[in-house]
Protein backbone atom coordinates (compact mmCIF):
# COMPACT_ATOMS: atom_id res chain seq x y z
CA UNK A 1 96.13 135.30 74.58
CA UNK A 2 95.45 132.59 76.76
CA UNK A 3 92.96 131.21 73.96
CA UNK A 4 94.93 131.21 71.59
CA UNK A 5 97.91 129.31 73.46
CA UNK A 6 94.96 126.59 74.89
CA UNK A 7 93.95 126.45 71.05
CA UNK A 8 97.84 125.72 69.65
CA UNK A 9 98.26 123.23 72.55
CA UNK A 10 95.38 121.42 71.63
CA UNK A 11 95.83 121.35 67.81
CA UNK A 12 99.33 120.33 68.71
CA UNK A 13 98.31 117.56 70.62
CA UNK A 14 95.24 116.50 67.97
CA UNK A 15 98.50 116.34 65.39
CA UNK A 16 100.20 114.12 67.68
CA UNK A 17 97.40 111.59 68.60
CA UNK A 18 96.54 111.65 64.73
CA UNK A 19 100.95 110.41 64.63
CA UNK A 20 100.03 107.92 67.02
CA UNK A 21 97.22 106.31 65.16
CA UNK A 22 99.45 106.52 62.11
CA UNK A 23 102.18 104.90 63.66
CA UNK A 24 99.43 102.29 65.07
CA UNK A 25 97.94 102.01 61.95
CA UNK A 26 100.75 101.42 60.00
CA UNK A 27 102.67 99.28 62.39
CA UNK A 28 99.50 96.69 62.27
CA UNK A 29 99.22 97.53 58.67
CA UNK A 30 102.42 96.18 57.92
CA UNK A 31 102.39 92.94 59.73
CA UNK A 32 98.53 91.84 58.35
CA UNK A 33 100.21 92.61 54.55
CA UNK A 34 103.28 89.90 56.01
CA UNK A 35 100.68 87.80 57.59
CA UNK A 36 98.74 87.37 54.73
CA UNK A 37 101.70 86.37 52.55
CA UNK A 38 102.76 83.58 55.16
CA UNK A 39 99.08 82.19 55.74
CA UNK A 40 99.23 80.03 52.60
CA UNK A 41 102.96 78.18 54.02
CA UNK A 42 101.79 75.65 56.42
CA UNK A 43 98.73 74.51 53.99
CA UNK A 44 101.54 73.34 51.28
CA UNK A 45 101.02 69.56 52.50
CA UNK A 46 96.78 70.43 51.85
CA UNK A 47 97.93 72.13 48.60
CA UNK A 48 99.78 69.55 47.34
CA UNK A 49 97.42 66.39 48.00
CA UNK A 50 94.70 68.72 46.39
CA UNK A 51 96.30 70.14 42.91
CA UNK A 52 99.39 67.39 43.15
CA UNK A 53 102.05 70.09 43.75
CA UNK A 54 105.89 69.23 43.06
CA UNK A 55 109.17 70.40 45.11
CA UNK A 56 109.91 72.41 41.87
CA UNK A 57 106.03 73.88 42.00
CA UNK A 58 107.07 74.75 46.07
CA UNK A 59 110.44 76.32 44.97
CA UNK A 60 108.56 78.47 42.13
CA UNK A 61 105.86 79.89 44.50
CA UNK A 62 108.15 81.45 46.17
CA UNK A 63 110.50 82.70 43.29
CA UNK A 64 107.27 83.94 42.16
CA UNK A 65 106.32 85.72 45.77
CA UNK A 66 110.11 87.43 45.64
CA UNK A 67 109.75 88.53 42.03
CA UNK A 68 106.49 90.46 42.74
CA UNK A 69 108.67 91.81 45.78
CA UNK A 70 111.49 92.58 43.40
CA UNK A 71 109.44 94.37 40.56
CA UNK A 72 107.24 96.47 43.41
CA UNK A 73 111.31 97.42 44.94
CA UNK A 74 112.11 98.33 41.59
CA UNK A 75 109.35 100.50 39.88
CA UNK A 76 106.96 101.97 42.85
CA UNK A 77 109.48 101.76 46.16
CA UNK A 78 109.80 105.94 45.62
CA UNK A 79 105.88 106.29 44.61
CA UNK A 80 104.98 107.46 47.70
CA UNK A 81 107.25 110.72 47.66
CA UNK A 82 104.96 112.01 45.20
CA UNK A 83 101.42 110.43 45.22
CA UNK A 84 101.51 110.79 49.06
CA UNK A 85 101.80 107.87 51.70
CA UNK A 86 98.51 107.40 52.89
CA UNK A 87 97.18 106.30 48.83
CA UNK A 88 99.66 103.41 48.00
CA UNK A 89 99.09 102.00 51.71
CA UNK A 90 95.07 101.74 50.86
CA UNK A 91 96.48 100.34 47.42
CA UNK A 92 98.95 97.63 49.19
CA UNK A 93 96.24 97.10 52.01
CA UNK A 94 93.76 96.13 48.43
CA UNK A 95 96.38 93.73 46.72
CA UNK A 96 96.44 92.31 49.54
CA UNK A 97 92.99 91.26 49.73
CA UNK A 98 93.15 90.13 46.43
CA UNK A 99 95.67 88.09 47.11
CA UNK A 100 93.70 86.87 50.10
CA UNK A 101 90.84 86.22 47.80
CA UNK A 102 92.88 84.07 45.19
CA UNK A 103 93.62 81.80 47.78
CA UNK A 104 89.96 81.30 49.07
CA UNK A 105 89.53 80.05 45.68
CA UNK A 106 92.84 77.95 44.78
CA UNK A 107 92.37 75.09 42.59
CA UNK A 108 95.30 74.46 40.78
CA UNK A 109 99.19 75.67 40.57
CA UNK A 110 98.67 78.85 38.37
CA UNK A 111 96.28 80.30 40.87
CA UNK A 112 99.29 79.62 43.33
CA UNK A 113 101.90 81.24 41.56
CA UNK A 114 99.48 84.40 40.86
CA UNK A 115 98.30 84.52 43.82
CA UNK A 116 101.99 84.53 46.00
CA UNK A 117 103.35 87.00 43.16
CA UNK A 118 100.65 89.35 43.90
CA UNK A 119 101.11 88.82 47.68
CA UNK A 120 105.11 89.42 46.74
CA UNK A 121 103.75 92.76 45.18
CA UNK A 122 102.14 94.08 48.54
CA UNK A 123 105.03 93.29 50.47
CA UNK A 124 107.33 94.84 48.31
CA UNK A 125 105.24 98.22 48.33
CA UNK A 126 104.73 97.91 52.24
CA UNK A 127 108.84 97.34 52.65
CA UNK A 128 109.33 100.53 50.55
CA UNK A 129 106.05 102.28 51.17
CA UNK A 130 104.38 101.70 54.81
CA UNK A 131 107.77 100.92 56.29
CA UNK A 132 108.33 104.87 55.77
CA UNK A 133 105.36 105.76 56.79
CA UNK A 134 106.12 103.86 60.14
CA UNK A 135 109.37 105.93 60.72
CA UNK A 136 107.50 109.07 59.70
CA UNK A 137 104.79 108.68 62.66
CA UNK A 138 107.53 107.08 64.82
CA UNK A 139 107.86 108.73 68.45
CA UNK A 140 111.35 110.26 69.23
CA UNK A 141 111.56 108.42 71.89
CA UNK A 142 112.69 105.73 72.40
CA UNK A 143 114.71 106.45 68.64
CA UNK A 144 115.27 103.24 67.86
CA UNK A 145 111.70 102.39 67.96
CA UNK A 146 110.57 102.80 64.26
CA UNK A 147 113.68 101.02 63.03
CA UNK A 148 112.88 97.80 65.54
CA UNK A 149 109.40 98.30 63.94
CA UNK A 150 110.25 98.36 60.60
CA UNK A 151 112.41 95.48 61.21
CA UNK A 152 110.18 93.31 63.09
CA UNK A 153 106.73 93.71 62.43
CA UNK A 154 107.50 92.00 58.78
CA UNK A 155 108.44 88.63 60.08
CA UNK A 156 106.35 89.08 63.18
CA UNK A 157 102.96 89.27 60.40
CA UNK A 158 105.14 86.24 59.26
CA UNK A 159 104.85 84.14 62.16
CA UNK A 160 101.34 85.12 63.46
CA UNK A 161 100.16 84.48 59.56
CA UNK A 162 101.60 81.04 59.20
CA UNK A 163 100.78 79.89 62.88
CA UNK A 164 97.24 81.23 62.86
CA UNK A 165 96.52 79.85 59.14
CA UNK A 166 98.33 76.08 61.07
CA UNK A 167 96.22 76.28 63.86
CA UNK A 168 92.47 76.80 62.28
CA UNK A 169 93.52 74.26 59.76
CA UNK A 170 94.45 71.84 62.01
CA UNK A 171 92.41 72.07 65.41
CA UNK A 172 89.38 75.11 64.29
CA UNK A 173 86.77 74.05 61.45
CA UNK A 174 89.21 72.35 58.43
CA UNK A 175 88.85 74.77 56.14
CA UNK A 176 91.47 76.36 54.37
CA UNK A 177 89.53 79.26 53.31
CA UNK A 178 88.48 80.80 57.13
CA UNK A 179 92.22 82.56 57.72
CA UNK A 180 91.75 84.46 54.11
CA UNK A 181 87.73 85.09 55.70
CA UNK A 182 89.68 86.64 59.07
CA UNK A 183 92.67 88.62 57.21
CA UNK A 184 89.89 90.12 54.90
CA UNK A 185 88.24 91.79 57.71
CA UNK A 186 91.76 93.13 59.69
CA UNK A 187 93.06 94.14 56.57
CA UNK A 188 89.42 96.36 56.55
CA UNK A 189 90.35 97.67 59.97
CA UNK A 190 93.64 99.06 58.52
CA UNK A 191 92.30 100.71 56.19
CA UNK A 192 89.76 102.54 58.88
CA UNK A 193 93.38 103.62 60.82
CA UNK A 194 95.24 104.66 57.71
CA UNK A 195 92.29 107.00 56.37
CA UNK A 196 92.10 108.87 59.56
CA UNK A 197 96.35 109.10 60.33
CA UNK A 198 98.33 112.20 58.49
CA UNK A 199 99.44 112.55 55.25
CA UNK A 200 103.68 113.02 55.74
CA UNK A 201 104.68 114.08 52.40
CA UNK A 202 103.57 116.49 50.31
CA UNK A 203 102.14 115.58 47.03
CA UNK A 204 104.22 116.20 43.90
CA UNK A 205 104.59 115.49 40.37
CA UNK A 206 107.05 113.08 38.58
CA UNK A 207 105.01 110.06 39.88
CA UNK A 208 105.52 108.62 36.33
CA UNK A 209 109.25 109.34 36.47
CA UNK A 210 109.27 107.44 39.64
CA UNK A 211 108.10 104.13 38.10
CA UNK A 212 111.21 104.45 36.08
CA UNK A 213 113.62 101.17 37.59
CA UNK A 214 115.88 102.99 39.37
CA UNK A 215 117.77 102.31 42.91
CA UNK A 216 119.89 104.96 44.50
CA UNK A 217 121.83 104.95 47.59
CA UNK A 218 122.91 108.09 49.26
CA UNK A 219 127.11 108.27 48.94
CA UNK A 220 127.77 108.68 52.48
CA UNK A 221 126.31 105.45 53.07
CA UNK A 222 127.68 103.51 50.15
CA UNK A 223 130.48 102.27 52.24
CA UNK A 224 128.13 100.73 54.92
CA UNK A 225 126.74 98.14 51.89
CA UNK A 226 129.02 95.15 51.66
CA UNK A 227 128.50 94.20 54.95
CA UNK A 228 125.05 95.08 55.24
CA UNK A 229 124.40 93.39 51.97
CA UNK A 230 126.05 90.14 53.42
CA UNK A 231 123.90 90.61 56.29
CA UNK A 232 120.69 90.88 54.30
CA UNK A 233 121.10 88.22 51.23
CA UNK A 234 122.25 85.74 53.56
CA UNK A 235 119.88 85.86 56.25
CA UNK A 236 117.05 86.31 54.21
CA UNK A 237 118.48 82.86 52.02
CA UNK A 238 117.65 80.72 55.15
CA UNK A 239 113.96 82.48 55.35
CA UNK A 240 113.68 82.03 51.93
CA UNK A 241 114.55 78.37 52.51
CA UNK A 242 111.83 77.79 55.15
CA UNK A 243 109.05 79.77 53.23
CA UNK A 244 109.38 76.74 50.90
CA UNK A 245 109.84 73.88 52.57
CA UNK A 246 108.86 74.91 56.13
CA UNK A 247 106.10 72.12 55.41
CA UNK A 248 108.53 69.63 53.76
CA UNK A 249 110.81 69.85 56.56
CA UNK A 250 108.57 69.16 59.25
CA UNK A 251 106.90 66.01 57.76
CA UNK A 252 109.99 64.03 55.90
CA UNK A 253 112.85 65.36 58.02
CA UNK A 254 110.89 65.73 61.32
CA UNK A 255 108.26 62.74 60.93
CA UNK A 256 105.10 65.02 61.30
CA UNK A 257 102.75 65.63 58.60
CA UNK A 258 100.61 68.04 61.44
CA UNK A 259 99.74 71.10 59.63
CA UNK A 260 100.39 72.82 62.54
CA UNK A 261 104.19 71.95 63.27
CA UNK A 262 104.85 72.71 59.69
CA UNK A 263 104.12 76.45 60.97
CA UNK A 264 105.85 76.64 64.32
CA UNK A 265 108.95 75.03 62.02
CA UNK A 266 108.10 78.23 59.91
CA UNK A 267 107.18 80.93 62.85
CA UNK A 268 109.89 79.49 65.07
CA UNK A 269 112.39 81.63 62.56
CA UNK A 270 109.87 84.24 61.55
CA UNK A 271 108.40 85.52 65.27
CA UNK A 272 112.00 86.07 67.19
CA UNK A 273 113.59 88.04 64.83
CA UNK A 274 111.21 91.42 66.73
CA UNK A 275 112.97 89.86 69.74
CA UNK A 276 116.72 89.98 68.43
CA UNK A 277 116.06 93.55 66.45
CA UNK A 278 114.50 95.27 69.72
CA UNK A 279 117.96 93.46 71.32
CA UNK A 280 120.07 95.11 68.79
CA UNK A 281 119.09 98.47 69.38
CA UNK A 282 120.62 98.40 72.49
CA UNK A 283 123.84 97.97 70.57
CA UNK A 284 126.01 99.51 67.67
CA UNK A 285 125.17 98.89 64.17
CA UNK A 286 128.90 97.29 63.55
CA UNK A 287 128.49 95.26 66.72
CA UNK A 288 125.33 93.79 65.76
CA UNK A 289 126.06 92.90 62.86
CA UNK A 290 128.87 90.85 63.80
CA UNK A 291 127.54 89.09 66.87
CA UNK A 292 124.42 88.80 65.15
CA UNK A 293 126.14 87.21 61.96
CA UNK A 294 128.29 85.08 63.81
CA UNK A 295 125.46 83.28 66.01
CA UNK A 296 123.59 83.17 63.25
CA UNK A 297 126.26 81.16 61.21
CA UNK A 298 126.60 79.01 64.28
CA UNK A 299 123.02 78.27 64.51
CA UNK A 300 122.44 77.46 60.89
CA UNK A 301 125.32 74.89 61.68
CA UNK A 302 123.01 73.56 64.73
CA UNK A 303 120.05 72.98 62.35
CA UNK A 304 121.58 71.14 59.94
CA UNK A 305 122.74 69.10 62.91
CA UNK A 306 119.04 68.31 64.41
CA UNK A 307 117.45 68.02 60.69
CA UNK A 308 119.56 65.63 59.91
CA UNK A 309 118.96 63.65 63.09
CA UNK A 310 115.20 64.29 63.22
CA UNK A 311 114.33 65.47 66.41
CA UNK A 312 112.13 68.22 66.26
CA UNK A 313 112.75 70.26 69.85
CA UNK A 314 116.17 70.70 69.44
CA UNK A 315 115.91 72.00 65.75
CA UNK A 316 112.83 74.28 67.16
CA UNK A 317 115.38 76.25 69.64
CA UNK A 318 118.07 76.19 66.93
CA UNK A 319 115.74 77.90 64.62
CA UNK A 320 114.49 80.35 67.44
CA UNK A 321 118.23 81.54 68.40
CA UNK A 322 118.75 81.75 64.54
CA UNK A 323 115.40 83.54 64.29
CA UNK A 324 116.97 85.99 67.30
CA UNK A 325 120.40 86.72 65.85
CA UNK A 326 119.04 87.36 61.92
CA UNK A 327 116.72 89.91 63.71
CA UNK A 328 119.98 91.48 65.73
CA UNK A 329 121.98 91.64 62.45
CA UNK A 330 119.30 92.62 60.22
CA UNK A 331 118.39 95.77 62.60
CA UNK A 332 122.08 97.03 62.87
CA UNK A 333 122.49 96.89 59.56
CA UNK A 334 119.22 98.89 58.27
CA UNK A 335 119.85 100.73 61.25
CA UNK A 336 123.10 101.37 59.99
CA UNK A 337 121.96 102.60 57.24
CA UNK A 338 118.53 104.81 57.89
CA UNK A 339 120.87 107.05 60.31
CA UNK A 340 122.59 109.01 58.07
CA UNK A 341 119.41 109.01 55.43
CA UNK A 342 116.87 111.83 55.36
CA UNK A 343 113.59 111.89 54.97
CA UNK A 344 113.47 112.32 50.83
CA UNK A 345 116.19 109.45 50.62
CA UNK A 346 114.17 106.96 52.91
CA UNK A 347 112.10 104.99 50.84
CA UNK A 348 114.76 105.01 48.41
CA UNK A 349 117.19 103.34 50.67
CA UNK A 350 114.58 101.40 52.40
CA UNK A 351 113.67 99.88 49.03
CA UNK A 352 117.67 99.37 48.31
CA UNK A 353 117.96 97.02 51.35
CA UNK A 354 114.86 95.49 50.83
CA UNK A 355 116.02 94.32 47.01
CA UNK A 356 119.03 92.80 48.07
CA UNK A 357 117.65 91.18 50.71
CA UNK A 358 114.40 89.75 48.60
CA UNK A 359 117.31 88.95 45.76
CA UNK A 360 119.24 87.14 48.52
CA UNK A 361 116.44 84.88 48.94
CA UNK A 362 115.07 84.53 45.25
CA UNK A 363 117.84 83.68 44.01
CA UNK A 364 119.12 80.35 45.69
CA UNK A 365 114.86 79.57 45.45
CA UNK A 366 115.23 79.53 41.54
CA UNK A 367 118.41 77.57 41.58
CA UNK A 368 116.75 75.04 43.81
CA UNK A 369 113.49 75.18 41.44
CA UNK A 370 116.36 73.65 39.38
CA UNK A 371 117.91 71.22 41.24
CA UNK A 372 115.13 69.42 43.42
CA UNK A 373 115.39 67.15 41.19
CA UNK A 374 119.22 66.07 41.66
CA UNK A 375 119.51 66.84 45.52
CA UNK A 376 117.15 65.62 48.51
CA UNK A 377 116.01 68.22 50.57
CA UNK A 378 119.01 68.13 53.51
CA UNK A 379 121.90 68.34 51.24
CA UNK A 380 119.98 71.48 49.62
CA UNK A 381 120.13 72.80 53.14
CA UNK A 382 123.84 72.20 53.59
CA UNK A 383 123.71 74.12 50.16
CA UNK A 384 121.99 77.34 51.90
CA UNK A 385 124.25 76.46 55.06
CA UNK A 386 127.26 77.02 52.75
CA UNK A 387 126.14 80.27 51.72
CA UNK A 388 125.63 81.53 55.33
CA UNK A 389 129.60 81.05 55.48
CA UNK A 390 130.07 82.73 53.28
CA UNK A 391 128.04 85.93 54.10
CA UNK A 392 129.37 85.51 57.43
CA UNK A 393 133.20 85.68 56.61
CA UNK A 394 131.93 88.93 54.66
CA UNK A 395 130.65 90.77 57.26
CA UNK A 396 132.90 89.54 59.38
CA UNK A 397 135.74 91.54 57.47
CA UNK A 398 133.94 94.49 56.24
CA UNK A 399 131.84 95.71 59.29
CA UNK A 400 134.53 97.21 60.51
CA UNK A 401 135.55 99.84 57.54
CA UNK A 402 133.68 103.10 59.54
CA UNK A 403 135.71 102.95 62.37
CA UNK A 404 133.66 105.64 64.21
CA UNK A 405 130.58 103.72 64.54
CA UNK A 406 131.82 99.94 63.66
CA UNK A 407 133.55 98.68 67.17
CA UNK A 408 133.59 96.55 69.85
């Protein structure tokens, strides 16, 4: 008897370290896919000396980064109910490297536009896919862990990505190809962690079905979206804004063409937003939201400030306390959200939030694409300030509707 007790209790805890190597594995997985998909932002100044890119070609890149995002949301966010987790990871963690691969290569504007929309691709399967399997393997406690995760790691890969691809370029050996040589061989280690974590769903048919375009959000959360949505487009506008002209910023507005304060402009939004979602689970999803949304709105209004006067340490801490308080809102609001959505709903809903935010910040890109031509680059940022307002006064007025969970 005693065997077989010592024999559950140790296949018991086997299944649990196998959880924690998934959760490991997927947690690092999901920040290399980010990291790799901000790597090529800081070397926009290199880019554009060597294949003469435009504003317009800058806008584009990353309309074509959030429509692979968009079209991976849209057809293969709910492949992984029925192929299984663990197979469209290994397939994100390989489009990843291809995209990695493109850009070892780069030598003129179409090979930047493929390679960010297959970058966008990745990162829309690990938002949907790998962001699941991160709240699948996620410990119970502390509960808000896999949401802060989930949250967080994204724009965490984000910062490291950009920062570490700034740094070698500017101060290691030059080359613009050794960051895509480094992300290569961590994306290689995920894959090691990934094939040896669990499989959490069961394989099923109707994968084709799945590809199908299709978006649905559980009813009992429906009334959660306004505000969430407000949260989401209009946060994800102002990274949208720096992913494009992060690099633009810091060397006409900020008087620095160093490769390497183009991506602490970039990672000074990107790396606090971990910091403001672990803050926010410490509070409820209504009250997040709304002090989140609020100093964010307020700190958008600081930046504009300091770009327009040019000094580069002020604008830094207003982009970190905006980095902060997107991170707050952003992790009430999926939080929100994932609470009152099981397990078969998840990547479903995960994929919801994950298109409006991506639309949120493809949309004002293409408009730009548009009007670079018209408007200089700070009134285009008043532009994306405006629309902050906006999402603010929204959130600001809906948050409140579930009474139960939305107070002060």
């Amino acid at each position: 008897m005693n065997l077989n007790e010592d024999a559950e209790v140790a296949t018991e805890e086997m299944k649990q370290n196998r959880k924690r190597i998934g959760f490991i594995g997927a947690t690092c997985s999901l920040a290399v896919v980010y990291a790799a998909s901000s790597a090529p932002i800081p070397l926009y100044s290199t880019y554009r000396q060597i294949i003469d890119l435009t504003g317009a070609d800058l806008s584009m890149s990353a309309v074509a980064y959030f429509a692979g995002t968009l079209i991976a949301l849209l057809m293969f966010a709910r492949l992984s109910n029925y192929l299984g987790r663990r197979p469209v990871i290994l397939g994100t963690l390989g489009l990843t490297a291809i995209g990695c691969l493109i850009f070892f290569y780069i030598h003129n504007a179409s090979m930047l536009f493929i390679g960010r929309f297959i970058q966008g691709v990745a990162c829309g399967l690990a938002s949907s896919t790998i962001t699941a399997y991160v709240v699948d393997n996620a410990p119970a406690s502390p509960d808000w862990l896999g949401v802060a995760v989930t949250s967080g790691a994204p724009n965490l890969g984000l910062a490291i990505g950009a920062f570490g691809s700034g740094a070698l370029k500017e101060y290691g050996t030059g080359s613009s190809s050794l960051t895509f040589e480094i992300l290569i061989a961590i994306l290689a280690s995920c894959v090691v962690l990934i094939a040896v974590s669990p499989e959490t769903v069961t394989r099923s048919k109707g994968a084709a079905a799945s590809i199908v375009p299709q978006i649905r959000v559980p009813k009992n959360i429906r009334f959660l979206l306004p505000a969430a949505s407000a949260v989401f487009a209009g946060t994800w506008a102002i990274g949208g804004f720096y992913q494009a002209f992060s690099s633009t910023m810091a060397a006409e507005q900020l008087g620095t063409p160093n490769t390497l304060a183009a991506a602490a402009v970039f990672a000074c939004m990107m790396a606090p937003i971990a910091i403001g979602g672990s803050l926010s689970g410490r509070l409820k999803p209504g009250t997040a939201q709304r002090i989140g949304m609020s100093t964010f709105f307020l700190s958008v209004a600081a930046i504009l400030v300091t770009l327009r006067a040019g000094v580069m340490v002020p604008f830094l801490i207003a982009t970190i306390i905006a980095g902060i308080t997107q991170g707050a809102a952003f992790t009430g609001s999926m939080r929100g959200l994932l609470d009152k959505t099981g397990q078969q709903d998840r990547a479903g809903v995960l994929s919801a939030i994950y298109l409006i935010s991506y639309s949120g910040a493809a949309v004002p890109n293409l408009i730009v694409g548009r009007l670079s031509n018209i408007f200089n680059l700070f009134e285009i940022a008043v532009g994306y300030g405006l629309l902050v307002a906006v999402a603010c006064i929204i959130t600001l007025f809906t948050a409140h509707r579930d009474k139960s969970r939305f107070i002060f």
